[in-house]
C-alpha atoms as a PDB file:
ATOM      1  CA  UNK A   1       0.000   0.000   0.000  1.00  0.00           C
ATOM      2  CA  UNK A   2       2.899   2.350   0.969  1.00  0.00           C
ATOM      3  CA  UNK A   3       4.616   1.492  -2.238  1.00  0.00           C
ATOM      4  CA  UNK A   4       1.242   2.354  -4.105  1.00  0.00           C
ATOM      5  CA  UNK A   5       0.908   5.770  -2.605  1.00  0.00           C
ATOM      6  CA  UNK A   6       4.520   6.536  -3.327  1.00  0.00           C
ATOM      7  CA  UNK A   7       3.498   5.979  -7.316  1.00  0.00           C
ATOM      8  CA  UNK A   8       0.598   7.709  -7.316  1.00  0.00           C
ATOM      9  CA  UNK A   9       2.606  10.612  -5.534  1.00  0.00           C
ATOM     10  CA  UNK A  10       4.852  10.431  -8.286  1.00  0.00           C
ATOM     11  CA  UNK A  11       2.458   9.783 -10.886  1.00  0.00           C
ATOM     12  CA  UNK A  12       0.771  13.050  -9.882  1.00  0.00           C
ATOM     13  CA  UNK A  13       3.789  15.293  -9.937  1.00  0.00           C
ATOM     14  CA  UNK A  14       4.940  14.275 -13.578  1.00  0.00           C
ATOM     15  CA  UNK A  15       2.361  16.690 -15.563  1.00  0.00           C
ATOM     16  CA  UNK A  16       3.811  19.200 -13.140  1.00  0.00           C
ATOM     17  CA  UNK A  17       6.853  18.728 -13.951  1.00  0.00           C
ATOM     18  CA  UNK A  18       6.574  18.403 -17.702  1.00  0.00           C
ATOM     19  CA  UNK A  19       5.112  21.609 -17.355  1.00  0.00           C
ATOM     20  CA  UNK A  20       7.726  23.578 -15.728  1.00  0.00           C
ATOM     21  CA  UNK A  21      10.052  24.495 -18.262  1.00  0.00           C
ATOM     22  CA  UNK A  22       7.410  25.843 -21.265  1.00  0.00           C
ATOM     23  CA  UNK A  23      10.849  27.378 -22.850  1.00  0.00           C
ATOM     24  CA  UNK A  24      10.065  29.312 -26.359  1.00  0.00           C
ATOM     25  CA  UNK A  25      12.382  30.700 -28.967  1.00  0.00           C
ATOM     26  CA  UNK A  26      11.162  32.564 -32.386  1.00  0.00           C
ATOM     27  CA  UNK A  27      12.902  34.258 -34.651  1.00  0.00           C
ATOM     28  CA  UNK A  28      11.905  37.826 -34.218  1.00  0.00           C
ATOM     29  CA  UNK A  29      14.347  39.731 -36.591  1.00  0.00           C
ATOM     30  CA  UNK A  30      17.214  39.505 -39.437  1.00  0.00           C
ATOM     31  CA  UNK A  31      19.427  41.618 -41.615  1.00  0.00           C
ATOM     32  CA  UNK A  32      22.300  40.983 -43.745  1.00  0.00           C
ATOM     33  CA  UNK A  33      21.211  37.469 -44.908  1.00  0.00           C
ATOM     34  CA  UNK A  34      21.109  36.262 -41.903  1.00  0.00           C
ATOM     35  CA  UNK A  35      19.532  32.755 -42.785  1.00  0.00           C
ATOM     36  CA  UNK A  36      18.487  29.803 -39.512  1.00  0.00           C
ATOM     37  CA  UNK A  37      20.020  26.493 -40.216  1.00  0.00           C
ATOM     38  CA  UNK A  38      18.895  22.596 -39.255  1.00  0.00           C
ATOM     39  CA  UNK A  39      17.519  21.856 -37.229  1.00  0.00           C
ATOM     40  CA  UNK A  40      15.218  24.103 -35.923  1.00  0.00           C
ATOM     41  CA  UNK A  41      15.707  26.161 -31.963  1.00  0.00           C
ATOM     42  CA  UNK A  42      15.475  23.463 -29.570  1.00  0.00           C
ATOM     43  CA  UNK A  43      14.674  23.578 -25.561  1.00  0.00           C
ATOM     44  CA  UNK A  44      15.820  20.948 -23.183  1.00  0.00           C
ATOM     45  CA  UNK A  45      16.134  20.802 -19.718  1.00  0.00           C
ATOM     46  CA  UNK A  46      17.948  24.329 -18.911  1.00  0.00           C
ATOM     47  CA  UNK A  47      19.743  23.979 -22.017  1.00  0.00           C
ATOM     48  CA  UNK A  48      18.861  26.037 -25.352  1.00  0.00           C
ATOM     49  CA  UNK A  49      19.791  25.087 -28.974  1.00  0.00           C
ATOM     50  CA  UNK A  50      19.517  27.790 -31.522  1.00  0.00           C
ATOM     51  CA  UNK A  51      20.366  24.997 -34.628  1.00  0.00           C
ATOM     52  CA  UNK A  52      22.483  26.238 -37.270  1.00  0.00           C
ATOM     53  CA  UNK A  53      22.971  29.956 -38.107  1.00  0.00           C
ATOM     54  CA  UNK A  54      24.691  31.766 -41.250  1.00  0.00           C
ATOM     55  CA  UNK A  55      25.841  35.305 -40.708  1.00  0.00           C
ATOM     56  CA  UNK A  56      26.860  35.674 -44.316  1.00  0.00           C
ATOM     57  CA  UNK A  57      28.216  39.448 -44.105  1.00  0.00           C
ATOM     58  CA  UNK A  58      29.755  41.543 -40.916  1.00  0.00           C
ATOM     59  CA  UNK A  59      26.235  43.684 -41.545  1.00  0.00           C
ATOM     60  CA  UNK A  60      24.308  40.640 -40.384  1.00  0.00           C
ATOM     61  CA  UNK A  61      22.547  39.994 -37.331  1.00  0.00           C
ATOM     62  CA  UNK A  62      19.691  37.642 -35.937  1.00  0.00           C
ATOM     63  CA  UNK A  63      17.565  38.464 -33.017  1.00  0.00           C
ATOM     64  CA  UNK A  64      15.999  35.729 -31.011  1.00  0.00           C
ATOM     65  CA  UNK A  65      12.788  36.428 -28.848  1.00  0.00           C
ATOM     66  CA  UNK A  66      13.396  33.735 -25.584  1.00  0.00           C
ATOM     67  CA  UNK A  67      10.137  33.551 -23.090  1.00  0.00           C
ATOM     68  CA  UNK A  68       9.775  30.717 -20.368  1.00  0.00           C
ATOM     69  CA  UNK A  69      12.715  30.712 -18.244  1.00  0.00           C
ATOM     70  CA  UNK A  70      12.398  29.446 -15.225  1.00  0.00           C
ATOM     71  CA  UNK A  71      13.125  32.398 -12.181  1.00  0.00           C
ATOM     72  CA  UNK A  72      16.555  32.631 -10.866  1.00  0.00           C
ATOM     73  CA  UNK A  73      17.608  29.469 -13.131  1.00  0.00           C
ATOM     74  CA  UNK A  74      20.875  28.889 -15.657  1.00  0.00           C
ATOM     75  CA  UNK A  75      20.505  28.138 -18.875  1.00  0.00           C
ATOM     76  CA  UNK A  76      22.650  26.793 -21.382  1.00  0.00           C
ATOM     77  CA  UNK A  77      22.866  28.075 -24.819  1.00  0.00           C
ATOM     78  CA  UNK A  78      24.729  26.869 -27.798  1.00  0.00           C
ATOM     79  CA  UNK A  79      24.665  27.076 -31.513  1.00  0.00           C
ATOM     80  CA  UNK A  80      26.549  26.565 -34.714  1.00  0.00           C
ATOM     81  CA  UNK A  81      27.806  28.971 -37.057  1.00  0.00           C
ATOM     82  CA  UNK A  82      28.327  28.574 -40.759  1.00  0.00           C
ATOM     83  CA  UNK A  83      30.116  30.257 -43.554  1.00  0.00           C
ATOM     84  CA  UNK A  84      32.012  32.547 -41.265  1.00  0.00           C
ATOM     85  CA  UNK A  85      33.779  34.636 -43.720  1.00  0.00           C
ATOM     86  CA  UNK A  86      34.849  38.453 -43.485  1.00  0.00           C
ATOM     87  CA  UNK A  87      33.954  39.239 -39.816  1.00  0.00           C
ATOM     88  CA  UNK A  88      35.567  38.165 -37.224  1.00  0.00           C
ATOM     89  CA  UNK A  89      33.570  38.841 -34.075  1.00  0.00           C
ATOM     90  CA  UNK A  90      29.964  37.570 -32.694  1.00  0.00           C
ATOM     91  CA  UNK A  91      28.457  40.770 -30.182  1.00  0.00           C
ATOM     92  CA  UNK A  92      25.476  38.790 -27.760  1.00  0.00           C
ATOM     93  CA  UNK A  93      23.469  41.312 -26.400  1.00  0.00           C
ATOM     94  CA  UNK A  94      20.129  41.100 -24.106  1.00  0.00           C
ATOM     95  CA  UNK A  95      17.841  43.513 -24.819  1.00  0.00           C
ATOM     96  CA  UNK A  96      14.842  43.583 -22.283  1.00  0.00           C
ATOM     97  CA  UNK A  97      11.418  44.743 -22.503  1.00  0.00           C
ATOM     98  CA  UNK A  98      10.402  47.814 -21.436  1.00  0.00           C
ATOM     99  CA  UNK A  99       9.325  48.760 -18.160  1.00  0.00           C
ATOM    100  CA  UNK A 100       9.743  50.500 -14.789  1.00  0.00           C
ATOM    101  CA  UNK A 101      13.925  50.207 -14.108  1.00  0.00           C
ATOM    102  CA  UNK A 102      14.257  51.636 -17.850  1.00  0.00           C
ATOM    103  CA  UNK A 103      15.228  55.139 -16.419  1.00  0.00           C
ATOM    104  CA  UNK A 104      18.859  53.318 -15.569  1.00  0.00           C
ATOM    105  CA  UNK A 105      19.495  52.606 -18.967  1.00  0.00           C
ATOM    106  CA  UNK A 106      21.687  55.083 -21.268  1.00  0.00           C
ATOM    107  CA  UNK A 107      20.292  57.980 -22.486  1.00  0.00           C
ATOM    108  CA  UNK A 108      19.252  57.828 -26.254  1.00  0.00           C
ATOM    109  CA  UNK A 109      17.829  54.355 -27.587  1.00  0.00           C
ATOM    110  CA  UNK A 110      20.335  52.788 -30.204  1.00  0.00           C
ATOM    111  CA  UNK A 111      18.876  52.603 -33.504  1.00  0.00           C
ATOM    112  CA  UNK A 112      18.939  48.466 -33.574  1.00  0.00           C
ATOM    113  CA  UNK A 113      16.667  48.097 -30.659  1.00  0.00           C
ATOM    114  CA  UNK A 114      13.361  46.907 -31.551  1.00  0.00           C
ATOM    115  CA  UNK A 115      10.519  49.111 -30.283  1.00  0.00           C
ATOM    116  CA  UNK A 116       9.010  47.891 -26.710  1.00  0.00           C
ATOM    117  CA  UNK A 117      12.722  47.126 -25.575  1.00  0.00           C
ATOM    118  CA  UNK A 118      15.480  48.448 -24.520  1.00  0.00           C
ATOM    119  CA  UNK A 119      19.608  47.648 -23.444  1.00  0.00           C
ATOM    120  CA  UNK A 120      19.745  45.245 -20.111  1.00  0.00           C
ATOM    121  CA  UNK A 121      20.778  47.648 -16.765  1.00  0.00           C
ATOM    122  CA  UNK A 122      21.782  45.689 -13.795  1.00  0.00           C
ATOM    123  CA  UNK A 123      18.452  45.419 -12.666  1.00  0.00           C
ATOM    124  CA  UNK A 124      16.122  44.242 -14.575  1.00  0.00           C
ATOM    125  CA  UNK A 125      17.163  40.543 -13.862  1.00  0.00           C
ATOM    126  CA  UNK A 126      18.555  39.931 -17.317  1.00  0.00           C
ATOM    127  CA  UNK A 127      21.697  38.263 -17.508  1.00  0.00           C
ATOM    128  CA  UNK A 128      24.537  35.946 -19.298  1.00  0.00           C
ATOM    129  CA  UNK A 129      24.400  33.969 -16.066  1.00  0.00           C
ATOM    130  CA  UNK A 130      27.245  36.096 -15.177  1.00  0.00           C
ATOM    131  CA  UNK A 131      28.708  34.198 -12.233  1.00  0.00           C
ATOM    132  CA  UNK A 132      27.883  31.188 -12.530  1.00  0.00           C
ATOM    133  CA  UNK A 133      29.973  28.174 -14.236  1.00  0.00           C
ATOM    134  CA  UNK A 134      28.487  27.995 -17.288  1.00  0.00           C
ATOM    135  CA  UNK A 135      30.921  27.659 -19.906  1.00  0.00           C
ATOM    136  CA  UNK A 136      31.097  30.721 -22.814  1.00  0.00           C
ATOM    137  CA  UNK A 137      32.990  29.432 -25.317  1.00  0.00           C
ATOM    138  CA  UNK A 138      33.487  29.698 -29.227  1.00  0.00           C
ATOM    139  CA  UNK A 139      35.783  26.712 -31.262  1.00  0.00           C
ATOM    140  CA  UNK A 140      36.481  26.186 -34.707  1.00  0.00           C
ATOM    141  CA  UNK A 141      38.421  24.415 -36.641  1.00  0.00           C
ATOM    142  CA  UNK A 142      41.253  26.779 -35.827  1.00  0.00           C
ATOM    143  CA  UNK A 143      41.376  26.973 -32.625  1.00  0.00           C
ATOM    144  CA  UNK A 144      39.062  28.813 -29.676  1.00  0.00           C
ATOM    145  CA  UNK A 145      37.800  32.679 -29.604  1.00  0.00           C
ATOM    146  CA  UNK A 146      38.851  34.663 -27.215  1.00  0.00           C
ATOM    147  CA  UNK A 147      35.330  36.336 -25.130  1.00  0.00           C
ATOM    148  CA  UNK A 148      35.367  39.365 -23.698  1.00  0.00           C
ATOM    149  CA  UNK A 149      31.844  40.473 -21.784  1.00  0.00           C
ATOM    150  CA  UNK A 150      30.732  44.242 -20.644  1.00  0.00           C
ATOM    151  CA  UNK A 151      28.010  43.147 -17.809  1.00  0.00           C
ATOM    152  CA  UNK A 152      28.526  44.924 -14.651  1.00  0.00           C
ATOM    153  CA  UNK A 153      27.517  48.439 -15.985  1.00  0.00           C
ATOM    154  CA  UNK A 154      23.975  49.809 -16.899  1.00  0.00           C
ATOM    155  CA  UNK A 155      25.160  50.102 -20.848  1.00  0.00           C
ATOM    156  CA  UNK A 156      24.199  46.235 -21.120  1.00  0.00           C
ATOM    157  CA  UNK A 157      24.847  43.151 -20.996  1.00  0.00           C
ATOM    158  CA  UNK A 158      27.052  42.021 -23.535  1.00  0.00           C
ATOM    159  CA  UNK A 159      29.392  39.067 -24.622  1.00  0.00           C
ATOM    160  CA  UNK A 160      31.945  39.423 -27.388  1.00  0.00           C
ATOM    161  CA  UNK A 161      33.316  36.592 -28.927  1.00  0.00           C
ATOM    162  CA  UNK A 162      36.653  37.796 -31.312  1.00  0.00           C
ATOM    163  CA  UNK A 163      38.669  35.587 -33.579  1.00  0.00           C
ATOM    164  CA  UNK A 164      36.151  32.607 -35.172  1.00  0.00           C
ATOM    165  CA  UNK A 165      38.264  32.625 -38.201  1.00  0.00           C
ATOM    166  CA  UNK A 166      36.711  31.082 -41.225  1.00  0.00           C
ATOM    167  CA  UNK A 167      33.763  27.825 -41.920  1.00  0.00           C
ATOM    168  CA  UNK A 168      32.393  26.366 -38.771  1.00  0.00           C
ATOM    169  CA  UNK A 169      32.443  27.548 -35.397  1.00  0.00           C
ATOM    170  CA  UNK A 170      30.788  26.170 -32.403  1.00  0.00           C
ATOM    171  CA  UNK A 171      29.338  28.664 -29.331  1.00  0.00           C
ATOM    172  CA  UNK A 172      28.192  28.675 -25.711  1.00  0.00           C
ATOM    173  CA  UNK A 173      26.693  30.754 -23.412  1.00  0.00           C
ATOM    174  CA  UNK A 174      24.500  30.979 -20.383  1.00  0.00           C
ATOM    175  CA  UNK A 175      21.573  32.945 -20.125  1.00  0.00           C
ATOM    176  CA  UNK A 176      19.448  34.079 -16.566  1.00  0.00           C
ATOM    177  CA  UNK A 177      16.173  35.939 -16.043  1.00  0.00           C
ATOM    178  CA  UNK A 178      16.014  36.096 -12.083  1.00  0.00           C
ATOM    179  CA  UNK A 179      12.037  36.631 -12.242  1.00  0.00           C
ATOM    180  CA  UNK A 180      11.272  34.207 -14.569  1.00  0.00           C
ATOM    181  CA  UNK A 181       9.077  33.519 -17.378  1.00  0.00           C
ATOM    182  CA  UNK A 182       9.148  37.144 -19.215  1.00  0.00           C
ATOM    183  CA  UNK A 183       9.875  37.545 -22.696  1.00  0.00           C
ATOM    184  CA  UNK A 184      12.817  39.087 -23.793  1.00  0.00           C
ATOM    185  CA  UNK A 185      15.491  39.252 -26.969  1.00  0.00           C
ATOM    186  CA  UNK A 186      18.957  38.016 -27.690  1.00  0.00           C
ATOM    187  CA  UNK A 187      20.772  39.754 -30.222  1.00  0.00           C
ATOM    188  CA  UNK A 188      23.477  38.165 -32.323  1.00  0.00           C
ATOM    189  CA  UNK A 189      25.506  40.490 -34.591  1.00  0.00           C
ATOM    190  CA  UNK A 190      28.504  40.034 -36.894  1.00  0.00           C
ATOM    191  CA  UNK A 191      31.119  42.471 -35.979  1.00  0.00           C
ATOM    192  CA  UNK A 192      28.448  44.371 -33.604  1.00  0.00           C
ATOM    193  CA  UNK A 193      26.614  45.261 -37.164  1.00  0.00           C
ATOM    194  CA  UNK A 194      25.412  48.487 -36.763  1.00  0.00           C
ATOM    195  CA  UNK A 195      26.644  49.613 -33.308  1.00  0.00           C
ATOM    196  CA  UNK A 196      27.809  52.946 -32.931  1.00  0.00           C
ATOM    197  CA  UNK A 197      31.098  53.327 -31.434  1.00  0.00           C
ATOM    198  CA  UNK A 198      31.450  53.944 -27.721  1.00  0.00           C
ATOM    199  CA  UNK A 199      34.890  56.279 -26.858  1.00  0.00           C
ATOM    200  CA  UNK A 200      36.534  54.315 -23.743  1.00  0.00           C
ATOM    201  CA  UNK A 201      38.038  56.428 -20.922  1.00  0.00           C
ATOM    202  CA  UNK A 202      41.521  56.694 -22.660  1.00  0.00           C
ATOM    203  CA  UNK A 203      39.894  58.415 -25.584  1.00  0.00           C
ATOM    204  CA  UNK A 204      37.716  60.531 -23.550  1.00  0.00           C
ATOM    205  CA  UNK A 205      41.054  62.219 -22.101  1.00  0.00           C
ATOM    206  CA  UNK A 206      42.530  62.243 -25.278  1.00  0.00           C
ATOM    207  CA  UNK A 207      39.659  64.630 -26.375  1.00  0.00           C
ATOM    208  CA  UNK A 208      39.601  66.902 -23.668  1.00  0.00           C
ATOM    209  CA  UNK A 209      43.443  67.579 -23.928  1.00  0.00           C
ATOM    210  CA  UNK A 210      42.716  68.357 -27.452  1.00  0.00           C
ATOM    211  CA  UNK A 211      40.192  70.534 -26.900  1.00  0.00           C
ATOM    212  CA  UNK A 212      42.414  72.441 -24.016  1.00  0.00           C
ATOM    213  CA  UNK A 213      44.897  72.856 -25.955  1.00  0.00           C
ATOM    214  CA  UNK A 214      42.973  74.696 -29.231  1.00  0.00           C
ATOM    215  CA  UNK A 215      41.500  77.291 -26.191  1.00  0.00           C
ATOM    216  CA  UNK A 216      44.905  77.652 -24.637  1.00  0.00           C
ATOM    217  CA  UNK A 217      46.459  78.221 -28.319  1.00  0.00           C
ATOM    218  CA  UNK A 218      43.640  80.723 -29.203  1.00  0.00           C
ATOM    219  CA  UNK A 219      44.232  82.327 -26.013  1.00  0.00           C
ATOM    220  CA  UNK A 220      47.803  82.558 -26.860  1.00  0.00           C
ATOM    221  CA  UNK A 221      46.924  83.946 -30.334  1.00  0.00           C
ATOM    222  CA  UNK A 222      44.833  86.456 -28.862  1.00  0.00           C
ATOM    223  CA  UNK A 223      47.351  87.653 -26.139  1.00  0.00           C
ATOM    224  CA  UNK A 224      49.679  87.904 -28.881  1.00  0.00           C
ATOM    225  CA  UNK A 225      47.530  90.402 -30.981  1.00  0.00           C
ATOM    226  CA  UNK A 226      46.856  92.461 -27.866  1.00  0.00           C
ATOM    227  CA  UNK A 227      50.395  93.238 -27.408  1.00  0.00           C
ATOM    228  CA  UNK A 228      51.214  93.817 -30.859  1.00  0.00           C
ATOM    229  CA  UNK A 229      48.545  96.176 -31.091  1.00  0.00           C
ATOM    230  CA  UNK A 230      49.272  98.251 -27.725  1.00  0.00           C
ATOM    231  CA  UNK A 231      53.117  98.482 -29.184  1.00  0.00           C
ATOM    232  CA  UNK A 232      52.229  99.783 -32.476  1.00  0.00           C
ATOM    233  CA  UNK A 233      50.127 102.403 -30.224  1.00  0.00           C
ATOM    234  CA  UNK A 234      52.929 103.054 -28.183  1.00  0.00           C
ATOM    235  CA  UNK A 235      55.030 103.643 -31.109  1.00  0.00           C
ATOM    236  CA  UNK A 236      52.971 105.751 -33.023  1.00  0.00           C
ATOM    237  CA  UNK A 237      52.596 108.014 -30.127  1.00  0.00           C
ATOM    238  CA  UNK A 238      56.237 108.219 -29.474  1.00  0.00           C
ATOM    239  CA  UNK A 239      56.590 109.395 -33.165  1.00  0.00           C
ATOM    240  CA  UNK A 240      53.826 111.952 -32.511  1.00  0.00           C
ATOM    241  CA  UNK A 241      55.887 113.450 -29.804  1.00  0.00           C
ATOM    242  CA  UNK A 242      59.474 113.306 -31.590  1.00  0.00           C
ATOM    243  CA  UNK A 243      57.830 115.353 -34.382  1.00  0.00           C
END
């Protein structure tokens, strides 16, 4: 009887748990001839298979809409990519949906953002699983990518993967949405298609000396026309008095 009761138990669980990961990727936009591959996105338990993707150009990109994560859980995320030819870096991004903590986010919307989303801040529970030992990863044939992510800032959330090389190259990532089951987008671009440069620090500096130093050498220029004119006054009254 015990043994019955500990089936049924079980027995009554299962739907529930069948029903815990409804996972969902779509397509949701393309450019650059950005075409999916075989076979077609894939959910398993906390894993996520995008199939086969072609990036044909360093203007493509594919954006993936992802809805269903569990709260607070990792997820792994792989996919292969074909006929890697003139680019050489794959920019992830998370781009969230709009709503309250939006006001932390940079001011000015890039122009690739879809409408009704916006860049990832730090706390709108979108992540790469950042801390946590998921493996990000890109191999080819050649060798592996090196990744480099910007995460910890309100800019977004952001892996780069640099070096693929050419044909064939294998990726990994984890993904996290702390609340769970919202609906959000994963942007994959060849050499960060359309993405408007950001200056870093260094150049910020750079630009500010330069700047200084036009208003210290118009200052100079002006300093120098002062006196020249107050000695051809001095002169020409000097004359005016030797005559």
């Amino acid at each position: 009887m015990k043994r019955l009761s500990l089936v049924l138990a079980l027995a009554a669980l299962l739907p529930a748990a069948a029903q815990a990961e409804p996972v969902t990727i779509g397509l949701h936009s393309s450019t650059g001839g950005f075409s999916p591959g075989v076979p077609a996105p894939s959910t398993g338990w906390f894993s996520l298979d995008l199939g086969t993707l072609t990036l044909p150009t360093a203007s493509s990109s594919a954006t993936f809409l992802i809805d269903g994560l569990r709260a607070g859980s990792d997820y792994a995320v792989s996919f292969a990519l074909s006929g890697i030819s003139g680019w050489d870096t794959l920019r992830a991004e998370i781009l969230d949906p709009l709503d309250g903590d939006d006001g932390m986010d940079p001011a000015g919307r890039p122009s690739y953002v879809t409408d009704g989303y916006s860049t990832s801040n730090d706390r709108d529970g979108f992540s790469f699983a950042q801390g946590s030992a998921l493996e990000r990863s890109a191999h080819f044939a050649g060798g592996s990518a090196s990744v480099t992510a910007d995460e910890m800032t309100n800019r977004g959330d952001v892996l780069m993967f640099t070096g693929l090389g050419v044909g064939t190259a294998r990726l990994t990532f984890g993904l996290r949405d702390r609340l769970g089951a919202r609906g959000f987008l994963v942007r994959l671009s060849a050499n960060g298609a359309d993405q408007a440069a950001v200056p870093e620090p260094a150049s910020l500096i750079l630009l500010g000396t330069g700047l200084a130093g036009i208003a210290a050498a118009r200052r100079r220029r002006r300093a120098a026309a002062h006196d020249t004119s107050c000695l051809a006054a001095h002169d020409g009254g000097r004359a005016a008095a030797h005559e």
